[in-house]
N, C-alpha and C. Protein backbone atom coordinates (compact mmCIF):
# COMPACT_ATOMS: atom_id res chain seq x y z
N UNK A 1 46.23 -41.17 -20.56
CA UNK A 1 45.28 -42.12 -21.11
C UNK A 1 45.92 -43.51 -21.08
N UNK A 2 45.30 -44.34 -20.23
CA UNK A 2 45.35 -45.88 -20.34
C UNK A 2 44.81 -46.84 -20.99
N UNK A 3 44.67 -47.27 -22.02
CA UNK A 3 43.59 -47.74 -23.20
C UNK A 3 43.40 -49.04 -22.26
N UNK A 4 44.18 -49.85 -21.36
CA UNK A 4 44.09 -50.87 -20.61
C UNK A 4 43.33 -51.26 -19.55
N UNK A 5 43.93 -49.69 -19.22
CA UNK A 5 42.90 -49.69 -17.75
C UNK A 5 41.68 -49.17 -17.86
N UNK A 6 41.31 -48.28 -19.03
CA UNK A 6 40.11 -47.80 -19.69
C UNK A 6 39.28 -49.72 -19.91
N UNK A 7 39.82 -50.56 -20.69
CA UNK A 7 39.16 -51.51 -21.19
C UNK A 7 38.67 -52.42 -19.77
N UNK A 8 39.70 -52.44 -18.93
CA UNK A 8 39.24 -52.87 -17.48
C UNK A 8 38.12 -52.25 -17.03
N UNK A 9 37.91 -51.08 -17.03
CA UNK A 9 37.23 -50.01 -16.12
C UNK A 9 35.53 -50.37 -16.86
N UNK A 10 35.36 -50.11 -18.29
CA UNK A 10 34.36 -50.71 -18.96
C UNK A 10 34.26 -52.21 -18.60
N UNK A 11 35.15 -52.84 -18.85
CA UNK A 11 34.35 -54.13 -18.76
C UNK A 11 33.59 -54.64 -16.75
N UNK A 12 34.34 -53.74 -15.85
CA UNK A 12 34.10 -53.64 -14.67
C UNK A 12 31.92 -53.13 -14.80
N UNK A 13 32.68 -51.95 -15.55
CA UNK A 13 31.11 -51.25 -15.62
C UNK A 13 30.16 -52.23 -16.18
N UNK A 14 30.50 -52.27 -17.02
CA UNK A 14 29.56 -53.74 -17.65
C UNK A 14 29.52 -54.93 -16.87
N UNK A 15 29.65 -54.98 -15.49
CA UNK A 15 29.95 -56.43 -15.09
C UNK A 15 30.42 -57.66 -15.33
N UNK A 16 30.98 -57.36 -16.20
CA UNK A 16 31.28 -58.43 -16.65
C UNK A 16 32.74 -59.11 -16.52
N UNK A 17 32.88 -60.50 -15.67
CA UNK A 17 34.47 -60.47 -14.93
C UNK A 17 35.35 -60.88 -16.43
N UNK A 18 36.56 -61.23 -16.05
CA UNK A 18 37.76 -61.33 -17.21
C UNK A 18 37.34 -62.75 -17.54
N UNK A 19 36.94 -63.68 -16.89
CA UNK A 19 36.44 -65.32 -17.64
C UNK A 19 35.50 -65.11 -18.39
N UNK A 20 34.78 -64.21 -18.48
CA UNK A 20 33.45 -64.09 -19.73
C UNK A 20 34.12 -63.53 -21.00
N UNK A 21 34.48 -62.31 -20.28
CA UNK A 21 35.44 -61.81 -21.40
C UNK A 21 36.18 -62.49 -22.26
N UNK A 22 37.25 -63.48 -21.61
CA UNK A 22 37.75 -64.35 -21.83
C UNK A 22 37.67 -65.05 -23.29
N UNK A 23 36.33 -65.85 -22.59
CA UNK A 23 35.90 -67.12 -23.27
C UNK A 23 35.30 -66.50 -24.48
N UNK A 24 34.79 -65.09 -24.70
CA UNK A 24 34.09 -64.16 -25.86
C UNK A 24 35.20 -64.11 -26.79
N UNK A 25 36.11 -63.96 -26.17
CA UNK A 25 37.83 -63.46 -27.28
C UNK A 25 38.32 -64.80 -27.73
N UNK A 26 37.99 -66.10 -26.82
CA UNK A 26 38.39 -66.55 -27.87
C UNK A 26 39.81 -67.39 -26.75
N UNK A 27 39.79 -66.55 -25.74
CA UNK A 27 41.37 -67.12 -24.99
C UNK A 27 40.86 -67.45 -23.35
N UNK A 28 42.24 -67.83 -23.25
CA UNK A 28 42.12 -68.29 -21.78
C UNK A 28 41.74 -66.97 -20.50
N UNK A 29 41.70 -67.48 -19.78
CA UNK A 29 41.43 -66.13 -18.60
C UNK A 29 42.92 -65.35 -17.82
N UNK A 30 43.86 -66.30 -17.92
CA UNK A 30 44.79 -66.23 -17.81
C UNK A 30 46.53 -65.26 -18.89
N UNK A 31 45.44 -65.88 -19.83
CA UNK A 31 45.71 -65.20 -21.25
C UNK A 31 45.34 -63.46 -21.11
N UNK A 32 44.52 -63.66 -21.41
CA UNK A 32 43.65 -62.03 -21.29
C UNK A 32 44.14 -61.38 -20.13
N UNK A 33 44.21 -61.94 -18.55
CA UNK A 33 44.82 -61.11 -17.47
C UNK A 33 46.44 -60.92 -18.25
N UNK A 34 46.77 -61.68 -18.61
CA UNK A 34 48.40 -61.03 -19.10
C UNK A 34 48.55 -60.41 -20.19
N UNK A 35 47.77 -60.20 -20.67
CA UNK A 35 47.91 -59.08 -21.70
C UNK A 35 47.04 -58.21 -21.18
N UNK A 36 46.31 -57.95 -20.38
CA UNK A 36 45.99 -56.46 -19.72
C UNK A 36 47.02 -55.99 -18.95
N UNK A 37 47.64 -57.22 -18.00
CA UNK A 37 48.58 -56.33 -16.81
C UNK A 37 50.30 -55.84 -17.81
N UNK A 38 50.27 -56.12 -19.18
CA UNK A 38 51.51 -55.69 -19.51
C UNK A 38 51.45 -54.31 -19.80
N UNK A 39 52.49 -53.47 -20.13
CA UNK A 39 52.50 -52.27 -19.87
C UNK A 39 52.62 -51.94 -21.06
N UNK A 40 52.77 -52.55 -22.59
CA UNK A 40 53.00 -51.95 -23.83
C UNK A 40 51.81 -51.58 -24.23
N UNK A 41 51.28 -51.32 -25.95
CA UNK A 41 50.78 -50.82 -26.54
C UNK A 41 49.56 -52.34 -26.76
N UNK A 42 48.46 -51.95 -27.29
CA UNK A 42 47.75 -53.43 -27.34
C UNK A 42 47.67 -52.91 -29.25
N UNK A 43 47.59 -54.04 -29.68
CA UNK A 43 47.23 -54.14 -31.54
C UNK A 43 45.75 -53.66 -31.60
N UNK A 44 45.53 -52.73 -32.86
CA UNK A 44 44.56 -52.35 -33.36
C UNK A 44 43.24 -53.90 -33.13
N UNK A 45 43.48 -54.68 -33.65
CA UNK A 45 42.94 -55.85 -34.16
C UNK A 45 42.53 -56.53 -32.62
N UNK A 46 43.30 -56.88 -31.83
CA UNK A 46 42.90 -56.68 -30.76
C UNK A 46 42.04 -55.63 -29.96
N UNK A 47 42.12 -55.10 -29.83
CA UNK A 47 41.30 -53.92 -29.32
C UNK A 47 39.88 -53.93 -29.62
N UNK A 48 39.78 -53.94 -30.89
CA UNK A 48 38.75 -53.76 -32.03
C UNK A 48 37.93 -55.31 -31.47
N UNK A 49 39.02 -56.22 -31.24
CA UNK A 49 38.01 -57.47 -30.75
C UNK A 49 37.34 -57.13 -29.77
N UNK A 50 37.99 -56.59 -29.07
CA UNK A 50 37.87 -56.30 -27.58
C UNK A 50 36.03 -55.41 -27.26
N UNK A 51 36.54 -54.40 -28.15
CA UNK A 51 35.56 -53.13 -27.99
C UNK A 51 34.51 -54.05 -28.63
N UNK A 52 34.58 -54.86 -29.87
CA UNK A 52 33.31 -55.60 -30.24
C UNK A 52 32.46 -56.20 -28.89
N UNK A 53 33.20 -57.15 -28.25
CA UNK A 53 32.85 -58.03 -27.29
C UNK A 53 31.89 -57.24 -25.77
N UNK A 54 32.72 -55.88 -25.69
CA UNK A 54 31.93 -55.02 -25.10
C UNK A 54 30.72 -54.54 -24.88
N UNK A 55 30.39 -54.40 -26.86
CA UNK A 55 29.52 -53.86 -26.95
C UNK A 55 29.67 -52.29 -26.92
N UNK A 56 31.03 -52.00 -27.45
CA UNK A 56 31.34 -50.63 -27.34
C UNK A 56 32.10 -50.38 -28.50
N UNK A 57 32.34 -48.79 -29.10
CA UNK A 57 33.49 -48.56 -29.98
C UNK A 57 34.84 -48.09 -29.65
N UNK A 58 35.64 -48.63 -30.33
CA UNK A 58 37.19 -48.38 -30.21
C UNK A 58 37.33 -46.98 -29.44
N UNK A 59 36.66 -45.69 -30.32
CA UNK A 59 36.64 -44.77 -30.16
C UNK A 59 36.55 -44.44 -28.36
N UNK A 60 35.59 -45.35 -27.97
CA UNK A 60 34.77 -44.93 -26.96
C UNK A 60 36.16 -45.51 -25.72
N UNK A 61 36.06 -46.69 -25.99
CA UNK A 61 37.65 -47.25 -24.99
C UNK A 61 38.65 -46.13 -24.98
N UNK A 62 39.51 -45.52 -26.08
CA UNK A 62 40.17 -44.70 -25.77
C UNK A 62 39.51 -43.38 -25.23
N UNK A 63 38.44 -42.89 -25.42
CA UNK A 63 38.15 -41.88 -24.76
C UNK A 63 37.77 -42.07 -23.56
N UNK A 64 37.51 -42.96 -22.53
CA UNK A 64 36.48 -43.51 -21.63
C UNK A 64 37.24 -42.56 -20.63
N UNK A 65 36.70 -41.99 -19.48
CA UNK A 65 34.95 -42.25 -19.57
C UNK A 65 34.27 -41.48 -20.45
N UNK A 66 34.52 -40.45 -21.25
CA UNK A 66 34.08 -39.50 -22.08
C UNK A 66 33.53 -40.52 -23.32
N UNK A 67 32.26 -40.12 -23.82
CA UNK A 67 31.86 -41.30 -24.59
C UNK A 67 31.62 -40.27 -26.17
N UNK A 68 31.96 -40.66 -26.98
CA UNK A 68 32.37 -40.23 -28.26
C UNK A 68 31.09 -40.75 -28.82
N UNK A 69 30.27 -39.61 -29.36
CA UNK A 69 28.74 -40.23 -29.84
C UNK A 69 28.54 -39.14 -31.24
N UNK A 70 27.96 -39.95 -32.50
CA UNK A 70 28.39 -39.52 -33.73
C UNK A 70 27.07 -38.11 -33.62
N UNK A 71 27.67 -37.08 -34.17
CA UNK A 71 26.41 -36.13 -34.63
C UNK A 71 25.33 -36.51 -34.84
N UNK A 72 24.73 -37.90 -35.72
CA UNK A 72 23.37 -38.35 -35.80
C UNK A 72 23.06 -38.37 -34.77
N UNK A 73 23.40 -39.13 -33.40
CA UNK A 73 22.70 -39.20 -32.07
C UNK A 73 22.69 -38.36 -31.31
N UNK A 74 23.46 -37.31 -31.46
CA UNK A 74 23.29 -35.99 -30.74
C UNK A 74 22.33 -35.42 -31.14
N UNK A 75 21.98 -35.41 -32.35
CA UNK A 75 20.83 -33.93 -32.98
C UNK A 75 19.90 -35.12 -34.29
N UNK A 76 19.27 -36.15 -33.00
CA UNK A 76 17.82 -37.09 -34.67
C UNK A 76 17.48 -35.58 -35.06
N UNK A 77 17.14 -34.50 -34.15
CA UNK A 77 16.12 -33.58 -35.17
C UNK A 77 16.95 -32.77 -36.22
N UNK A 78 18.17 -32.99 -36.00
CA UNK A 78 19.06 -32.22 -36.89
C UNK A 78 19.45 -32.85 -37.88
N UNK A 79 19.71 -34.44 -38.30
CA UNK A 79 19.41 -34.96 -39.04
C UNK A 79 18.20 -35.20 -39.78
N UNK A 80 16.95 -35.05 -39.51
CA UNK A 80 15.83 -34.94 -39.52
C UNK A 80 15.47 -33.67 -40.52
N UNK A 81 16.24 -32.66 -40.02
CA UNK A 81 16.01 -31.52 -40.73
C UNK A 81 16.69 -31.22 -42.17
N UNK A 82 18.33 -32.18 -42.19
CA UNK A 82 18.69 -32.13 -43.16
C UNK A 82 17.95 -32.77 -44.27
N UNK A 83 17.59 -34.07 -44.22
CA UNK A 83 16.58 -34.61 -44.85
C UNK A 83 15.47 -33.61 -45.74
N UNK A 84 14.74 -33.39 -44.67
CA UNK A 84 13.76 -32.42 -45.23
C UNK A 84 14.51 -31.29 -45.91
N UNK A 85 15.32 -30.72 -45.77
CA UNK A 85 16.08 -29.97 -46.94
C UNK A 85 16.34 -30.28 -47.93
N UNK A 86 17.13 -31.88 -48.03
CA UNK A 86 17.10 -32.57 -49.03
C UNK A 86 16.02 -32.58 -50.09
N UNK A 87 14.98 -32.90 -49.39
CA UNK A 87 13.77 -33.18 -50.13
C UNK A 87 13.19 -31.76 -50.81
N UNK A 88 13.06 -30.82 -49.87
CA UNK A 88 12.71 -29.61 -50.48
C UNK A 88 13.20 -29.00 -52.17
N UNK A 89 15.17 -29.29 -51.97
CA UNK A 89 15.35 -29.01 -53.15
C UNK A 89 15.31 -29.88 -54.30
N UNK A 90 15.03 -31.17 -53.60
CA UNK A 90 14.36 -31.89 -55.27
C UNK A 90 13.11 -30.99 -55.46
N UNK A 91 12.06 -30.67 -54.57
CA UNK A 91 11.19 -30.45 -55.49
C UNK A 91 11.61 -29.10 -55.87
N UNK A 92 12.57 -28.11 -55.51
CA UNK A 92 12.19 -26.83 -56.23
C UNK A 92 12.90 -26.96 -57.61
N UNK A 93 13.82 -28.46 -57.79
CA UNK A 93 14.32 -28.65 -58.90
C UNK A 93 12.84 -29.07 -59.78
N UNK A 94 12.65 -29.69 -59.46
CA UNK A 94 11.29 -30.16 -59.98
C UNK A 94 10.45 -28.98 -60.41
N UNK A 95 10.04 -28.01 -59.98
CA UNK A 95 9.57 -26.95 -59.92
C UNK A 95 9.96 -25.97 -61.15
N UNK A 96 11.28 -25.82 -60.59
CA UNK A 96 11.86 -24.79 -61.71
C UNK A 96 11.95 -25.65 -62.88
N UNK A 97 11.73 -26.62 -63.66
CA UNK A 97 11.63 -27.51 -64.60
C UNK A 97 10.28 -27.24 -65.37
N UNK A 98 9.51 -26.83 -64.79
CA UNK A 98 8.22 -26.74 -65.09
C UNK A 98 7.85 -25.35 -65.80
């Protein structure tokens, strides 16, 4: 796992070249190419800028291409259903009150 070349590879997908990027973060273009081509670790805080500017989550950069998507968006009807469970046992509370 390359969290670097992952953030390249997205922002490629997204079209979007390193001067847009750039100028979104805040730095030079020159700036940003040298801190992608170094080979250490990048800061939380960074990253987190990063994945904002994307339009993506942290999560999703380190997993890429595998995209990390929360249980709500996998299953609306399964959330959907919990709900209505929810609701059910207010009323059988309600119910048995009576």
């Amino acid at each position: 796992m390359n969290i670097l070349a992952n953030i390249e590879a997205i922002r490629k997908e997204k079209r979007m070249n390193q001067d847009v990027l750039a100028e979104l973060l805040g730095v030079k273009q020159n700036t940003y190419s040298q801190y992608i081509n170094r080979s250490n670790d990048i800061p939380f805080k960074r990253l987190s800028q990063i994945a904002d500017k994307l339009g993506v989550s942290v999560i999703d950069i380190i997993t890429y291409p595998e995209r990390y998507v929360p249980k709500s968006e996998i299953c609306k009807a399964c959330a959907d259903k919990e709900e209505i469970i929810i609701t059910l046992n207010k009323y059988i509370k309600i119910l048995e009150k009576k």
